[in-house]
C-alpha atoms as a PDB file:
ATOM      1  CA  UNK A   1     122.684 123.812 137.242  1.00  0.00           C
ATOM      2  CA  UNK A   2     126.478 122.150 137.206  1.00  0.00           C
ATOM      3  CA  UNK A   3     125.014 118.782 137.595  1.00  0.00           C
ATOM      4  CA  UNK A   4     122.518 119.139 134.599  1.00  0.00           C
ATOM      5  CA  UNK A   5     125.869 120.600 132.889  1.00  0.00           C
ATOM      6  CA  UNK A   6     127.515 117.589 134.058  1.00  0.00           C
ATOM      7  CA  UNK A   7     125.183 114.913 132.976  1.00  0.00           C
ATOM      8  CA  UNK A   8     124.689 116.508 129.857  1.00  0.00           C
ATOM      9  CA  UNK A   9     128.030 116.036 128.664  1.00  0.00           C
ATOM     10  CA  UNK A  10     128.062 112.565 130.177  1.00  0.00           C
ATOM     11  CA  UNK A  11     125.041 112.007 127.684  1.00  0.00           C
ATOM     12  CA  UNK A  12     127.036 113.642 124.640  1.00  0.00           C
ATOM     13  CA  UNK A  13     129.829 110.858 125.651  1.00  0.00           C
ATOM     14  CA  UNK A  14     128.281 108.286 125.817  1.00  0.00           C
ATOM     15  CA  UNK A  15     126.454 109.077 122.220  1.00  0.00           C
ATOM     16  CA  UNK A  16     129.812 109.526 120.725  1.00  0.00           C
ATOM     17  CA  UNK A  17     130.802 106.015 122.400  1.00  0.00           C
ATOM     18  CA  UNK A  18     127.695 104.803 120.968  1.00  0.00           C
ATOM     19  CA  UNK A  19     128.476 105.537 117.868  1.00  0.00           C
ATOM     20  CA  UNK A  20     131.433 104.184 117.718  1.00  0.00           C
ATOM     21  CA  UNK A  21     130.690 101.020 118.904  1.00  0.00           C
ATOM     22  CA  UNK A  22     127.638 100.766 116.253  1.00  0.00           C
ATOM     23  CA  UNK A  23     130.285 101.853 113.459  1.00  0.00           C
ATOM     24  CA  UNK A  24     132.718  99.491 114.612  1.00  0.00           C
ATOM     25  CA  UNK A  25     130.025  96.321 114.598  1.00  0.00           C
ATOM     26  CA  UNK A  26     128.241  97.309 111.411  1.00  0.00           C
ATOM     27  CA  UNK A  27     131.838  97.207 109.840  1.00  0.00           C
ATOM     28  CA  UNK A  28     132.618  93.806 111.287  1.00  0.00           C
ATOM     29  CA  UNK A  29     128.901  92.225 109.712  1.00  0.00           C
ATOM     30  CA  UNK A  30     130.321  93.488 106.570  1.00  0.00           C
ATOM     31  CA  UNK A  31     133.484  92.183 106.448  1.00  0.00           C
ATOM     32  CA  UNK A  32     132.021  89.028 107.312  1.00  0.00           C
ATOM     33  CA  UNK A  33     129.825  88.701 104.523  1.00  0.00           C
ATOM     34  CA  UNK A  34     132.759  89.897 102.317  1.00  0.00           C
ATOM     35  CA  UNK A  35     134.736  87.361 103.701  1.00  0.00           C
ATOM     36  CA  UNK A  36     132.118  84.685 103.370  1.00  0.00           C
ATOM     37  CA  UNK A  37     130.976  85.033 100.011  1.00  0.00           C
ATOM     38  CA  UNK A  38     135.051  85.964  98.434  1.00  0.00           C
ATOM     39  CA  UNK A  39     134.940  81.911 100.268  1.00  0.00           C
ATOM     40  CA  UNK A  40     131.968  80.700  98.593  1.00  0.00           C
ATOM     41  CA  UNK A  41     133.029  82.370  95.225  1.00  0.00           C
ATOM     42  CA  UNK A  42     136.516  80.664  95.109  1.00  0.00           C
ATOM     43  CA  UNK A  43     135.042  77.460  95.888  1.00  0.00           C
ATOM     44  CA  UNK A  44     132.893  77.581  92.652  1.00  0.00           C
ATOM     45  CA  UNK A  45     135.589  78.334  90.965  1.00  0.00           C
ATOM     46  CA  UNK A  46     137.705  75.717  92.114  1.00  0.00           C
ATOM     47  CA  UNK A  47     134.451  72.858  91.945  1.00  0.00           C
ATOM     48  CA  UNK A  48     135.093  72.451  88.322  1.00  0.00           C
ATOM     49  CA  UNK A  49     139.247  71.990  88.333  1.00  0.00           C
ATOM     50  CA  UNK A  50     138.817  69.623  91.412  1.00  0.00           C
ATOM     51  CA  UNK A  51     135.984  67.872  89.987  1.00  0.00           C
ATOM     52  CA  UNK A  52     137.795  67.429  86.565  1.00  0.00           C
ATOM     53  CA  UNK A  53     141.032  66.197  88.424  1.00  0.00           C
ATOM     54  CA  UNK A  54     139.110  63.865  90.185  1.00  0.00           C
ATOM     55  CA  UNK A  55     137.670  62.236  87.096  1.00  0.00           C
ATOM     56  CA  UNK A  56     140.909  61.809  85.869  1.00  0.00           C
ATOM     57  CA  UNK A  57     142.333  59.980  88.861  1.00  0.00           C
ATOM     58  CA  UNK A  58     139.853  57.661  88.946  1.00  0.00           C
ATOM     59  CA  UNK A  59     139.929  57.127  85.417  1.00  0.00           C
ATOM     60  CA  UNK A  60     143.854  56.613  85.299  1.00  0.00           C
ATOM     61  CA  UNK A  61     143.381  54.464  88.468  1.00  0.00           C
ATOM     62  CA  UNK A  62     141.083  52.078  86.543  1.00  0.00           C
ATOM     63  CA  UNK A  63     143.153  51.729  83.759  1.00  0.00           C
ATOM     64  CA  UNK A  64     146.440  51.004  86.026  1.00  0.00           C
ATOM     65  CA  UNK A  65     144.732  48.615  87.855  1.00  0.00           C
ATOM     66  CA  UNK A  66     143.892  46.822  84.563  1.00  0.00           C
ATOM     67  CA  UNK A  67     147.356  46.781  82.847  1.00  0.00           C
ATOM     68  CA  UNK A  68     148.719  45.682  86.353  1.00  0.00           C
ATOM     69  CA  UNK A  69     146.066  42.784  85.893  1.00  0.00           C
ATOM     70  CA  UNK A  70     146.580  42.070  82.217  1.00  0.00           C
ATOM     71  CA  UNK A  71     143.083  43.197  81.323  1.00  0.00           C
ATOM     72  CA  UNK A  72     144.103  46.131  79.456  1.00  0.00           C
ATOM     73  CA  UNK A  73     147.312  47.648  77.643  1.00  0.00           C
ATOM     74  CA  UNK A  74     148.739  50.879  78.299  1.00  0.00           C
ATOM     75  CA  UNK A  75     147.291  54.065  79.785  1.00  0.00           C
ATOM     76  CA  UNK A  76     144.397  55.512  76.728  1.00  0.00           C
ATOM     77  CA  UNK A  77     144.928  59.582  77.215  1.00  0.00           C
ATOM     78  CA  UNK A  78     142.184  59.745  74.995  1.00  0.00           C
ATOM     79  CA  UNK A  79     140.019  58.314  77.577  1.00  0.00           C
ATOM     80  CA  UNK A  80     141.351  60.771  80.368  1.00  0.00           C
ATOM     81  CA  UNK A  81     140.904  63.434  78.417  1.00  0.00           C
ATOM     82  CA  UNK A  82     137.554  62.481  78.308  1.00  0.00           C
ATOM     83  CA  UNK A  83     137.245  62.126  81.809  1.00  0.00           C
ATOM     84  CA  UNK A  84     138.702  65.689  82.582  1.00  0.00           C
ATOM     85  CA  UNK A  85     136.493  67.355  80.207  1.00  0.00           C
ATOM     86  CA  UNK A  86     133.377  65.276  81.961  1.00  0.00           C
ATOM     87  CA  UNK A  87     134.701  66.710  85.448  1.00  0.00           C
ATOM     88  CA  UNK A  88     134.734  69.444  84.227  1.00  0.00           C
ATOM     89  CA  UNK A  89     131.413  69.624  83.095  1.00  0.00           C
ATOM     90  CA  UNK A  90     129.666  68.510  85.709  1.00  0.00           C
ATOM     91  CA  UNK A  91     131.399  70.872  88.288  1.00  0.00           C
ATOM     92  CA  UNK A  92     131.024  73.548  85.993  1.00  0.00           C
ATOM     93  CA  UNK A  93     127.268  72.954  86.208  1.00  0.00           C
ATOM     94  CA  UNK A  94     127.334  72.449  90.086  1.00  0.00           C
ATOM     95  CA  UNK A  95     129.296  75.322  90.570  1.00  0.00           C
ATOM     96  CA  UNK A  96     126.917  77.568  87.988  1.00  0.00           C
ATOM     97  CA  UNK A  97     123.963  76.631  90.116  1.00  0.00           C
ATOM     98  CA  UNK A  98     125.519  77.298  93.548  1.00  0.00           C
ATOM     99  CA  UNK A  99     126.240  81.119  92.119  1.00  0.00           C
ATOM    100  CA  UNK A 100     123.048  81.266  90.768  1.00  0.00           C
ATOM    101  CA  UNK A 101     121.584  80.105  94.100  1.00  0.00           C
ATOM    102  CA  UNK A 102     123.737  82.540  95.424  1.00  0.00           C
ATOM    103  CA  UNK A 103     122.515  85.541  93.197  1.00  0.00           C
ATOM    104  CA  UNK A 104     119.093  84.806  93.934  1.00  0.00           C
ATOM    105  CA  UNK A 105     119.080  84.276  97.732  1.00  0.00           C
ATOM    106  CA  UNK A 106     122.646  85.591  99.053  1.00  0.00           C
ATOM    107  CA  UNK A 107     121.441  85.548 102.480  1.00  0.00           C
ATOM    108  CA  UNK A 108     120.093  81.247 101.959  1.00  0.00           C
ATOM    109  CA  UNK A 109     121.722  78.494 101.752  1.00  0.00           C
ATOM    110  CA  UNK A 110     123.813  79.015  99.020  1.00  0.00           C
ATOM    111  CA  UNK A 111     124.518  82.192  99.656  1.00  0.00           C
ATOM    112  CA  UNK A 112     125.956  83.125 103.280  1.00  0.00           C
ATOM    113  CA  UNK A 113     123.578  80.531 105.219  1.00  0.00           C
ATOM    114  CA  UNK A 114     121.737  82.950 107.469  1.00  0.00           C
ATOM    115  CA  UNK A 115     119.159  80.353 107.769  1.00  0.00           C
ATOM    116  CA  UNK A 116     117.624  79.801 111.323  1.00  0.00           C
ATOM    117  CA  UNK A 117     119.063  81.229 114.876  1.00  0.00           C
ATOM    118  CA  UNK A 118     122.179  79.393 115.697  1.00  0.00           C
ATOM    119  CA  UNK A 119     125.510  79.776 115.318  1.00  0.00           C
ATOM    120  CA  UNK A 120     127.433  82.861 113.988  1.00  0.00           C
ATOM    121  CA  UNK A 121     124.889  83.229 110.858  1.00  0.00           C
ATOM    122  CA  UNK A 122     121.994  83.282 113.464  1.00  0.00           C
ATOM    123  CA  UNK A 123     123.656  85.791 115.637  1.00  0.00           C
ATOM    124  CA  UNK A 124     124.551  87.817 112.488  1.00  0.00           C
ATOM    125  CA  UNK A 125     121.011  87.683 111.020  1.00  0.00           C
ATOM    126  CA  UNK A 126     119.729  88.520 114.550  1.00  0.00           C
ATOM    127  CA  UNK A 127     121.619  91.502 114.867  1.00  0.00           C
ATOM    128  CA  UNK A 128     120.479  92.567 111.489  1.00  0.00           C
ATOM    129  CA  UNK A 129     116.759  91.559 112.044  1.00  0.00           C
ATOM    130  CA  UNK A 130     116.210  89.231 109.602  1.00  0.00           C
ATOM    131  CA  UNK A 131     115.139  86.592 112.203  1.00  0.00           C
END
């Protein structure tokens, strides 16, 4: 009789403990994903300002390298401002698609890459059972 009273208790425990430890990794999957796609969201954000600065280097570059060389005269803001607003553009629309992606298939490769069985994603989408 003591020992089933025993063992019983062991058993309540170890549920409790069990719990816990379930709690405490469902709450860490989460916070990954959080974690992941605040990442991937800033970086869209950020693809159109980078893009549009890059444009605009390259653009000024060119032209420096030309009035170094005598080819042209000056630096033409007109033209960089056409650059930036090209960057822009096109990492606007790279940057639209990757969220879209995102929307559509958070879990793919635009979203948070749980894709095949390696790595943390694989051992995340294991655990959840999308595998």
């Amino acid at each position: 009789m003591a020992a089933s009273i025993a063992t019983f208790g062991m058993a309540a425990g170890a549920e409790i403990a069990l719990e816990e430890l379930t709690e405490r990794i469902v709450n860490d999957i989460i916070q990954q994903a959080v974690d992941q796609i605040e990442a991937e969201v800033k970086q869209a954000l950020m693809a159109p300002v980078i893009e549009s600065l890059g444009q605009i280097g390259v653009d000024l570059g060119e032209q420096l390298l030309g009035d170094a060389l005598g080819v042209d005269q000056g630096v033409d803001l007109s033209v960089l401002e056409a650059a930036g607003k090209s960057g822009f553009s096109a990492g606007y629309s790279a940057s639209a698609g990757q969220l879209s992606g995102m929307a559509s298939n958070p879990l793919g490769q635009d979203g948070l890459g749980i894709t095949g069985s390696g790595g943390e994603a694989g051992r995340t989408a294991q655990i959840l059972g999308s595998n």
